[in-house]
Protein backbone atom coordinates (compact mmCIF):
# COMPACT_ATOMS: atom_id res chain seq x y z
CA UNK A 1 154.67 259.12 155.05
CA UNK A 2 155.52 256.05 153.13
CA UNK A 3 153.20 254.02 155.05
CA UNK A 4 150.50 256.32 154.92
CA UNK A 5 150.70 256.16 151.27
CA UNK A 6 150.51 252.17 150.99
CA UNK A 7 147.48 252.51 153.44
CA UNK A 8 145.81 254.84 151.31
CA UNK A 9 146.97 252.81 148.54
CA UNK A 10 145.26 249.62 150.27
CA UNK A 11 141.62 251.31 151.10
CA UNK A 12 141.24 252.82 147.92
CA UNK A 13 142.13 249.24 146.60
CA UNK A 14 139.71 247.61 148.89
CA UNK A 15 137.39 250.08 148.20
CA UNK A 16 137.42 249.31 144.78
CA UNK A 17 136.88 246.39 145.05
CA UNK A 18 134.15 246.22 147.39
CA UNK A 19 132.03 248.57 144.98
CA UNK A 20 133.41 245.85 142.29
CA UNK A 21 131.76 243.53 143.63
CA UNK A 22 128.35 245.52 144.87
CA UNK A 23 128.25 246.53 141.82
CA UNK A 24 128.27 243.18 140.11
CA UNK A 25 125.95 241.89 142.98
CA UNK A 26 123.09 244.64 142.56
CA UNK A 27 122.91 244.18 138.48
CA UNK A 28 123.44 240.93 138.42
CA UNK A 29 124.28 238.69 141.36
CA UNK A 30 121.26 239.49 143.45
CA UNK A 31 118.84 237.91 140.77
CA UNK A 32 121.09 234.80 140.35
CA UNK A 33 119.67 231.52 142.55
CA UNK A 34 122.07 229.17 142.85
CA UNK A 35 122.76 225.52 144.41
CA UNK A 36 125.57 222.37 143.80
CA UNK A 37 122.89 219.76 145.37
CA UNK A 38 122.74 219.08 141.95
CA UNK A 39 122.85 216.12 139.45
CA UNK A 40 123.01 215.18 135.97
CA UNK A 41 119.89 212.75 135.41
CA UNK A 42 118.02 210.84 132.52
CA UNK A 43 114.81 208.47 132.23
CA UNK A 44 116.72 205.28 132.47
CA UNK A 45 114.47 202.30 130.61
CA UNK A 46 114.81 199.25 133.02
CA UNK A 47 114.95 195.92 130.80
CA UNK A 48 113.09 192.47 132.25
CA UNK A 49 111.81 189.70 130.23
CA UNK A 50 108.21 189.38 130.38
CA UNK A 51 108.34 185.47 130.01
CA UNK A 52 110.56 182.98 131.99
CA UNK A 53 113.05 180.79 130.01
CA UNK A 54 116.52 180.37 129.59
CA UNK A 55 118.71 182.80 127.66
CA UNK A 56 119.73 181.50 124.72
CA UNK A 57 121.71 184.41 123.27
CA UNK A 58 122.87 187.80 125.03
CA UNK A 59 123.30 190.94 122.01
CA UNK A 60 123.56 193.25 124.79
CA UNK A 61 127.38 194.06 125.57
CA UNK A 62 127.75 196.23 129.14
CA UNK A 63 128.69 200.33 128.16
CA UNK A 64 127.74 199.72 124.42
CA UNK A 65 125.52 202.22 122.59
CA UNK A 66 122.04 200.31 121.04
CA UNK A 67 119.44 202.02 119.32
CA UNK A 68 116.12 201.16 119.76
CA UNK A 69 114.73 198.16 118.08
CA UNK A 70 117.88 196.57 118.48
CA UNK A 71 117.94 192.91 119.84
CA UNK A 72 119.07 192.94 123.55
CA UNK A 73 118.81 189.14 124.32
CA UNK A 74 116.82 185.67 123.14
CA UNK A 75 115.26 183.38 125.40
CA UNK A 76 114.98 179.66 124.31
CA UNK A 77 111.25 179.77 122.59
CA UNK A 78 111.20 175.39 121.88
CA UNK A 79 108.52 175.70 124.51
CA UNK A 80 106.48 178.50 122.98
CA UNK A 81 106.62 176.89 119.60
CA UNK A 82 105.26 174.04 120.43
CA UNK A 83 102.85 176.14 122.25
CA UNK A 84 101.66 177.83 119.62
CA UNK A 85 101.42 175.09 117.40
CA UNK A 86 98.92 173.58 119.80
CA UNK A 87 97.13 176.23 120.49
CA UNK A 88 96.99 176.48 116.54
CA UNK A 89 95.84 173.21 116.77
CA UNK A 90 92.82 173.61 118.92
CA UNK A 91 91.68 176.51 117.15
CA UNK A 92 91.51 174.23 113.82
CA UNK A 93 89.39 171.81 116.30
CA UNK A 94 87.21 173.89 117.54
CA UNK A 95 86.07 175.43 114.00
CA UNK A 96 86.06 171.94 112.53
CA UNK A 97 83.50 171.46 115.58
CA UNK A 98 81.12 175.09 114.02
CA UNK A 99 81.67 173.79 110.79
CA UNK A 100 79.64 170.62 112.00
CA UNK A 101 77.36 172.05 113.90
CA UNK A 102 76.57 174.19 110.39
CA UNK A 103 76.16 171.46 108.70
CA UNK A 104 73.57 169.95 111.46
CA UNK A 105 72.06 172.91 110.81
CA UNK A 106 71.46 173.00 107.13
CA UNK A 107 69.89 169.13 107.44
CA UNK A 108 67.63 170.21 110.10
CA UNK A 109 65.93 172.55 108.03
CA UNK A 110 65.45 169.94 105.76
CA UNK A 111 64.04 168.04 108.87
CA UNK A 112 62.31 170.85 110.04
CA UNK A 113 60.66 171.15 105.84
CA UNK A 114 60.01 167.11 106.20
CA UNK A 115 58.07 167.35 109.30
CA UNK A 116 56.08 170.58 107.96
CA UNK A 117 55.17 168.49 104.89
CA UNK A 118 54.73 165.18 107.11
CA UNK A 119 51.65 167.69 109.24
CA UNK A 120 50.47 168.48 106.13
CA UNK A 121 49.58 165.49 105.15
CA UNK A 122 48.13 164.43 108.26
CA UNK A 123 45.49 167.74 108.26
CA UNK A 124 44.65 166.84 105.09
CA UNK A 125 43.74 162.84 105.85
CA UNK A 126 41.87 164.35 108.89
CA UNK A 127 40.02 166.86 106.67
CA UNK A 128 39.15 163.63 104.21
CA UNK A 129 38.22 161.04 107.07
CA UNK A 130 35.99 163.89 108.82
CA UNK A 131 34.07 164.59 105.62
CA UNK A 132 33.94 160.55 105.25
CA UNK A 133 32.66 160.32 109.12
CA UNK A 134 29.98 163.62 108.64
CA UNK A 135 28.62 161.78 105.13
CA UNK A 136 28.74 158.22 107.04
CA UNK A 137 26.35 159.71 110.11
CA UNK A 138 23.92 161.32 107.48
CA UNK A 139 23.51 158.06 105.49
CA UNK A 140 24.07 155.64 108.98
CA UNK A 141 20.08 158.21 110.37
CA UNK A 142 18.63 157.29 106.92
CA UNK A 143 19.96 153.73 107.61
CA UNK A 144 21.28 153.63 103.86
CA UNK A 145 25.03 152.54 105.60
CA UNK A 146 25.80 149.61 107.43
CA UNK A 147 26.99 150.48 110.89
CA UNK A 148 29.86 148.63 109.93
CA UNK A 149 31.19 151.14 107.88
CA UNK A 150 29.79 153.67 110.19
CA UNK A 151 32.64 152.47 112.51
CA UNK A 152 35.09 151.92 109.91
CA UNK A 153 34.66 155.42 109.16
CA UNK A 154 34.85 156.43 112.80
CA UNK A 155 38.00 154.39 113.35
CA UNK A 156 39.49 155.85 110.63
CA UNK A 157 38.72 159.36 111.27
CA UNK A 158 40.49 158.71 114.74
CA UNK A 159 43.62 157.38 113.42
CA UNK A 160 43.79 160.64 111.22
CA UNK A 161 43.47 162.45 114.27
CA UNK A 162 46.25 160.60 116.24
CA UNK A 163 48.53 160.65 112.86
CA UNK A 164 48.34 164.77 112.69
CA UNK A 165 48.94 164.45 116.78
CA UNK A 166 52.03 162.43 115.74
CA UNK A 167 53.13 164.71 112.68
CA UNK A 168 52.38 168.25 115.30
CA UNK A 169 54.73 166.32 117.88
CA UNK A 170 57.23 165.51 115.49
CA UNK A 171 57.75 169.43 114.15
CA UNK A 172 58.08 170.21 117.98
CA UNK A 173 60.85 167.94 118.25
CA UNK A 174 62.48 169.12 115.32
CA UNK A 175 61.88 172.71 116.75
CA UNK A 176 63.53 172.10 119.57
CA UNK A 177 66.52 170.38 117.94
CA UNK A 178 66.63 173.48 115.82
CA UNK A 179 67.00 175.56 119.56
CA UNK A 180 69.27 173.04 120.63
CA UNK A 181 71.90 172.93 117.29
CA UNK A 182 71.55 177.01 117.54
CA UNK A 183 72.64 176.36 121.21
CA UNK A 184 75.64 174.37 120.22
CA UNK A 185 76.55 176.87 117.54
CA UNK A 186 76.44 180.03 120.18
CA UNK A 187 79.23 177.43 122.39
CA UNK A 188 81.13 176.39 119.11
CA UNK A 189 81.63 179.94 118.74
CA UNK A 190 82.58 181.27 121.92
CA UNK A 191 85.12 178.26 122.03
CA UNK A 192 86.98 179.53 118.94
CA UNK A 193 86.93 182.98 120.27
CA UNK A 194 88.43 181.42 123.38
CA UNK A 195 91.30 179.40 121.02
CA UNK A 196 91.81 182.53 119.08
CA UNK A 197 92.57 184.48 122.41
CA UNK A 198 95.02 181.34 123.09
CA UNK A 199 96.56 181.38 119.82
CA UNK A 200 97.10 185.37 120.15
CA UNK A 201 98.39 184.84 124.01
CA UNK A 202 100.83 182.39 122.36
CA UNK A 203 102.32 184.34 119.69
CA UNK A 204 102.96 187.23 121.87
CA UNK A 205 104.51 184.46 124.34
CA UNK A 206 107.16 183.33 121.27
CA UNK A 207 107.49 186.91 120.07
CA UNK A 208 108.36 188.13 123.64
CA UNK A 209 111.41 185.44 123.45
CA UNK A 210 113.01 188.03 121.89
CA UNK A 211 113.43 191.30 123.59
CA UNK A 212 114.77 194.51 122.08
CA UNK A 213 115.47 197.70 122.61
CA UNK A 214 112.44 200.38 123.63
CA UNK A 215 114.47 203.37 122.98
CA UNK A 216 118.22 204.62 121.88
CA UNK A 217 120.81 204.65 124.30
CA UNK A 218 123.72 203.09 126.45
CA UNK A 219 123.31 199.23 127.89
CA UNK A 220 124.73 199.66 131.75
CA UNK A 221 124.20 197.43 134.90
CA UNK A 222 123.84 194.01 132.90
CA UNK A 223 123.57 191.42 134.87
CA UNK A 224 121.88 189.21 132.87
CA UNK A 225 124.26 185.83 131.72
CA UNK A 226 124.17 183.17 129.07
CA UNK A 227 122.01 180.33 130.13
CA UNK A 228 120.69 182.28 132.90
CA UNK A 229 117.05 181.22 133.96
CA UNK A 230 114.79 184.80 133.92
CA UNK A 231 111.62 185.82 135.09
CA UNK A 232 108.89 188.11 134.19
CA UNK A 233 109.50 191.88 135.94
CA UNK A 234 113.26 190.55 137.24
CA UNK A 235 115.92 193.81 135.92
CA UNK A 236 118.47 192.04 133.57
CA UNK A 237 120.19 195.39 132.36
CA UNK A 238 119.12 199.45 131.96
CA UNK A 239 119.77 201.33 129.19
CA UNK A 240 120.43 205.12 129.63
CA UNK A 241 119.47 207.59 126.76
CA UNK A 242 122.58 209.14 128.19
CA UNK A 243 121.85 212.04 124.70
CA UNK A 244 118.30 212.88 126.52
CA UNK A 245 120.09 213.64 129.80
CA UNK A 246 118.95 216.63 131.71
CA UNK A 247 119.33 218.18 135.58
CA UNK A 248 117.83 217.77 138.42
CA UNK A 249 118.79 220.57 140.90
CA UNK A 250 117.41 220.51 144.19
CA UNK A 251 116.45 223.98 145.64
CA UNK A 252 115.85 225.11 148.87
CA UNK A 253 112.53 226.32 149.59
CA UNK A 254 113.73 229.88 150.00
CA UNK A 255 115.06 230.17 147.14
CA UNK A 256 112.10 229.08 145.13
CA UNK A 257 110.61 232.90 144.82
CA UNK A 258 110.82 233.92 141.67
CA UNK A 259 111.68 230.75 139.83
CA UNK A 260 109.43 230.11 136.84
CA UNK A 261 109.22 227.28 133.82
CA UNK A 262 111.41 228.72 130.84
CA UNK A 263 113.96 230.95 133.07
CA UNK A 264 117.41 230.37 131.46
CA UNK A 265 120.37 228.59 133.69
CA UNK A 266 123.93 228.10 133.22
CA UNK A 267 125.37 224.67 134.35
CA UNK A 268 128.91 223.53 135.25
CA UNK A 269 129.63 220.10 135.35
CA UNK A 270 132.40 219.45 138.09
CA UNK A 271 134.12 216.98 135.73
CA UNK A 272 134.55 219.27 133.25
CA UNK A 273 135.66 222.81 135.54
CA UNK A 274 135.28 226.41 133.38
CA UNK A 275 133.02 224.59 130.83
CA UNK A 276 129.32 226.55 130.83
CA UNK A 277 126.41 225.12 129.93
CA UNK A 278 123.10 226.52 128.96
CA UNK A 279 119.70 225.31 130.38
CA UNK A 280 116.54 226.41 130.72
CA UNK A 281 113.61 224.89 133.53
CA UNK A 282 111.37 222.70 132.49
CA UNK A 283 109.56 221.91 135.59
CA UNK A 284 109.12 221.94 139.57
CA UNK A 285 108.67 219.27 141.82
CA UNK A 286 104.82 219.23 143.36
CA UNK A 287 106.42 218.33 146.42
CA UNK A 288 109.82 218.48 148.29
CA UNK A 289 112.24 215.47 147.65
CA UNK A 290 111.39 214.63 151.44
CA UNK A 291 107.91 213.65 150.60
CA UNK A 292 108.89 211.29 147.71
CA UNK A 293 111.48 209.48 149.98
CA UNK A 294 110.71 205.91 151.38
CA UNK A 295 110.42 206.68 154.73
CA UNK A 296 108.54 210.41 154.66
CA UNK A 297 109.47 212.43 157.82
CA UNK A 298 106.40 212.89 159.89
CA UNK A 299 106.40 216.18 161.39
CA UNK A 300 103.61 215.85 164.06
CA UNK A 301 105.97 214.26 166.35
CA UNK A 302 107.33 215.67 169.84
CA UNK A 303 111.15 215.77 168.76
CA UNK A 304 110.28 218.22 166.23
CA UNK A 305 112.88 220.02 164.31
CA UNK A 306 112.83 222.73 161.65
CA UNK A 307 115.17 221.85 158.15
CA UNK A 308 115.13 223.70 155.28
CA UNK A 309 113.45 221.65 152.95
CA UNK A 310 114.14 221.00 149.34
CA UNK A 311 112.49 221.15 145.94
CA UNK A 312 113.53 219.37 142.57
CA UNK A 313 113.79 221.36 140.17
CA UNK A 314 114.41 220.13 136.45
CA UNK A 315 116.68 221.59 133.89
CA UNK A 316 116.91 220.67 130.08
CA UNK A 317 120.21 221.48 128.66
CA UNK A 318 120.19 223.36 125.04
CA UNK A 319 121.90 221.16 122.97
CA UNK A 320 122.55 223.38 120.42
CA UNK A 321 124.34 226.29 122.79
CA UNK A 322 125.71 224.15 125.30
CA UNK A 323 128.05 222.37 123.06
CA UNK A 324 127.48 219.02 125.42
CA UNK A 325 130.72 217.21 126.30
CA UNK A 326 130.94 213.60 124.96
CA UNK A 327 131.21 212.34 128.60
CA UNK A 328 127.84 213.35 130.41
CA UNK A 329 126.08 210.55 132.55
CA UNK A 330 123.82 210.52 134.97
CA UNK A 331 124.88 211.09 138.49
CA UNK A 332 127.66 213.88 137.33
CA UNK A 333 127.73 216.68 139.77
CA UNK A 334 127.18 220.02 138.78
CA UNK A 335 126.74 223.71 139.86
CA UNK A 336 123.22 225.10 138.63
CA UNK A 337 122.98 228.78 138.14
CA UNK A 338 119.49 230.35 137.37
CA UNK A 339 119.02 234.25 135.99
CA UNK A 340 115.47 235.22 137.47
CA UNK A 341 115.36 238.10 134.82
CA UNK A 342 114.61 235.63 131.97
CA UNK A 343 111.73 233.40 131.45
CA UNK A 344 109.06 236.43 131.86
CA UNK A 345 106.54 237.37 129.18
C-alpha cells in the first residue's frame, strides 16, 4: 500500500512536471531560437603606416585604452623635411620662371606697339613716294622732268615698298613671339601646378610621420618596436573599440524562419554565468558563413554531402539595460537567445 502511494506520489510528480514544462514550452519556449555558435565581436581598426621610415617614438602601450586622435607612434620625418623643403623650393622656381615669362610678355606688347608704329610709317613713305612716282610720270610724258629724277623717284618708291615689306615681316615675327611667350606661359603654369601637387604630396608625406588614432578604443596585438623599419599597408598594432562591441551569432538555416531586424534577444556571456544581457538584431548575413570562407565548398562535386548550413546573424547589445560587464572582448563565448514575438509592427 505504501508503495503504491510513493508511485502515485511519483507520477503525479512527474506529471507535474511534464505539464510544467509543456506549459512553459507552448507560451514561451516554442517561439525562443536559440544557438552557443556564438561570439562577442567588434570592428577592430587595423593600424599600418602609410610611409616607410624608422620609428622614432612608440605612444602606443599593448592593452592600454587611447581615444581617437591620440598619437600611436612617430616615424623619423629628417627625410620628409628636407623633402618638403625642396619641393618648396621648386615651386618658388618654377613661379619665378611665370613671373618671367610675364614680364616677356608685357615688353612684347611694347614690341608688338613698336612694330605696329614701325608699318605705319612705312605705308605712309609708300603712300608719299607713290604720289611722288604718279606726279614724276605725268611731268616725265610732258618731258618737264628729267628722266633722272624719273628714276630717282622710281627707286625710291621701291625702297618704300621693300621698307613696309620689312616693317609687315617684322609685326609677324613679333606675332609669333607673342604665340610663342603665351606658349611658355601655358608650360610655366602647368609646371607650378605640377610643384604644387609635389609640395601637397610632401606635406601629407611629413604629416603621415605621425600616426594617430582613427577611433576610441583598446591598443592590442602591437608588434610594432622602437627603431623598427615599417612599411606602407604592414599591421603594426589593432585597436578594438572593445565599448562598440556587439554579437555575432551564427544560426542554422532552419532556424532562420521567423527571425526579423529589431526582434529582442537575451545574451549570456559564458565568462560571466547567470548574468543576462539584452540585445536586439541588427542584421542578417546575405550569405551563409560558408560562402565568405577562403576556400568556399563547391557543391557540384560527386562526394556530395548535405550540412546544415549557417547564417550570421548580428546582435547589438542595449547598453543601457544590459548593464555591460567591464570585461567584454571580442571572441567571448556566449549563449544567444531570440523571442520571435518581438520585433513585429
Amino acid at each position: 500500500m505504501k508503495k503504491k502511494a510513493i508511485l502515485s506520489l511519483f507520477a503525479v510528480v512527474l506529471l507535474g512536471a511534464a505539464g510544467h514544462f509543456g506549459w512553459q514550452w507552448w507560451s514561451h519556449g516554442r517561439f525562443i531560437e536559440s544557438t552557443d555558435n556564438a561570439y562577442v565581436a567588434a570592428d577592430m581598426s587595423v593600424i599600418s603606416s602609410k610611409i616607410s621610415g624608422y620609428l622614432q617614438s612608440l605612444e602606443a602601450v599593448e592593452n592600454r585604452p587611447v581615444k581617437a586622435g591620440d598619437v600611436l607612434f612617430r616615424i623619423d620625418d629628417a627625410d620628409f623635411r628636407a623633402k618638403l623643403a625642396q619641393a618648396e623650393a621648386l615651386l618658388a622656381t618654377r613661379r619665378a620662371a611665370l613671373d618671367i615669362v610675364d614680364r616677356q610678355m608685357g615688353t612684347q606688347q611694347a614690341n608688338i606697339a613698336e612694330a605696329e608704329a614701325a608699318l605705319r610709317s612705312s605705308r605712309a613713305d609708300l603712300s608719299r613716294t607713290d604720289d611722288d612716282l604718279r606726279r614724276y610720270n605725268q611731268l616725265a610724258s610732258g618731258q618737264y622732268v628729267s628722266t633722272q629724277k624719273l628714276e630717282t623717284a622710281q627707286t625710291d618708291q621701291r625702297k618704300a615698298k621693300a621698307a613696309m615689306d620689312r616693317a609687315e615681316a617684322g609685326r609677324s615675327a613679333q606675332r609669333g613671339q607673342t604665340a610663342v611667350l603665351l606658349a611658355n606661359r601655358e608650360q610655366a603654369l602647368a609646371m607650378i601646378a605640377q610643384a604644387e601637387a609635389e609640395v601637397v604630396m610632401a606635406r601629407l608625406d611629413l604629416q603621415n610621420t605621425v600616426v594617430r588614432a582613427p577611433i576610441d578604443g583598446v591598443v592590442g596585438n602591437r608588434t610594432a618596436q622602437l627603431g623598427q623599419y615599417v612599411r606602407p599597408g604592414v599591421q603594426l598594432m589593432v585597436i578594438v573599440p572593445v565599448s562598440d562591441a556587439y554579437v555575432v551569432a551564427n544560426f542554422k538555416e532552419t532556424q532562420l524562419r521567423g527571425l526579423s531586424v529589431g526582434q529582442q534577444a537575451e545574451i549570456t556571456v559564458d565568462a560571466y554565468p547567470g548574468k543576462v544581457l539584452k540585445a536586439r538584431i541588427d542584421s542578417l548575413a546575405p550569405a551563409s558563413g560558408a560562402k565568405f570562407s577562403l576556400l568556399p565548398p563547391d557543391n557540384a562535386t560527386g562526394n556530395f554531402t548535405k550540412i546544415v548550413q549557417r547564417v550570421p546573424v548580428k546582435l547589438v547589445l542595449d547598453k543601457q539595460a544590459s548593464g555591460l560587464p567591464d570585461f567584454l572582448v571580442p571572441g567571448m563565448s556566449v549563449l544567444v537567445e531570440i523571442d520571435r514575438r518581438t520585433g513585429k509592427s
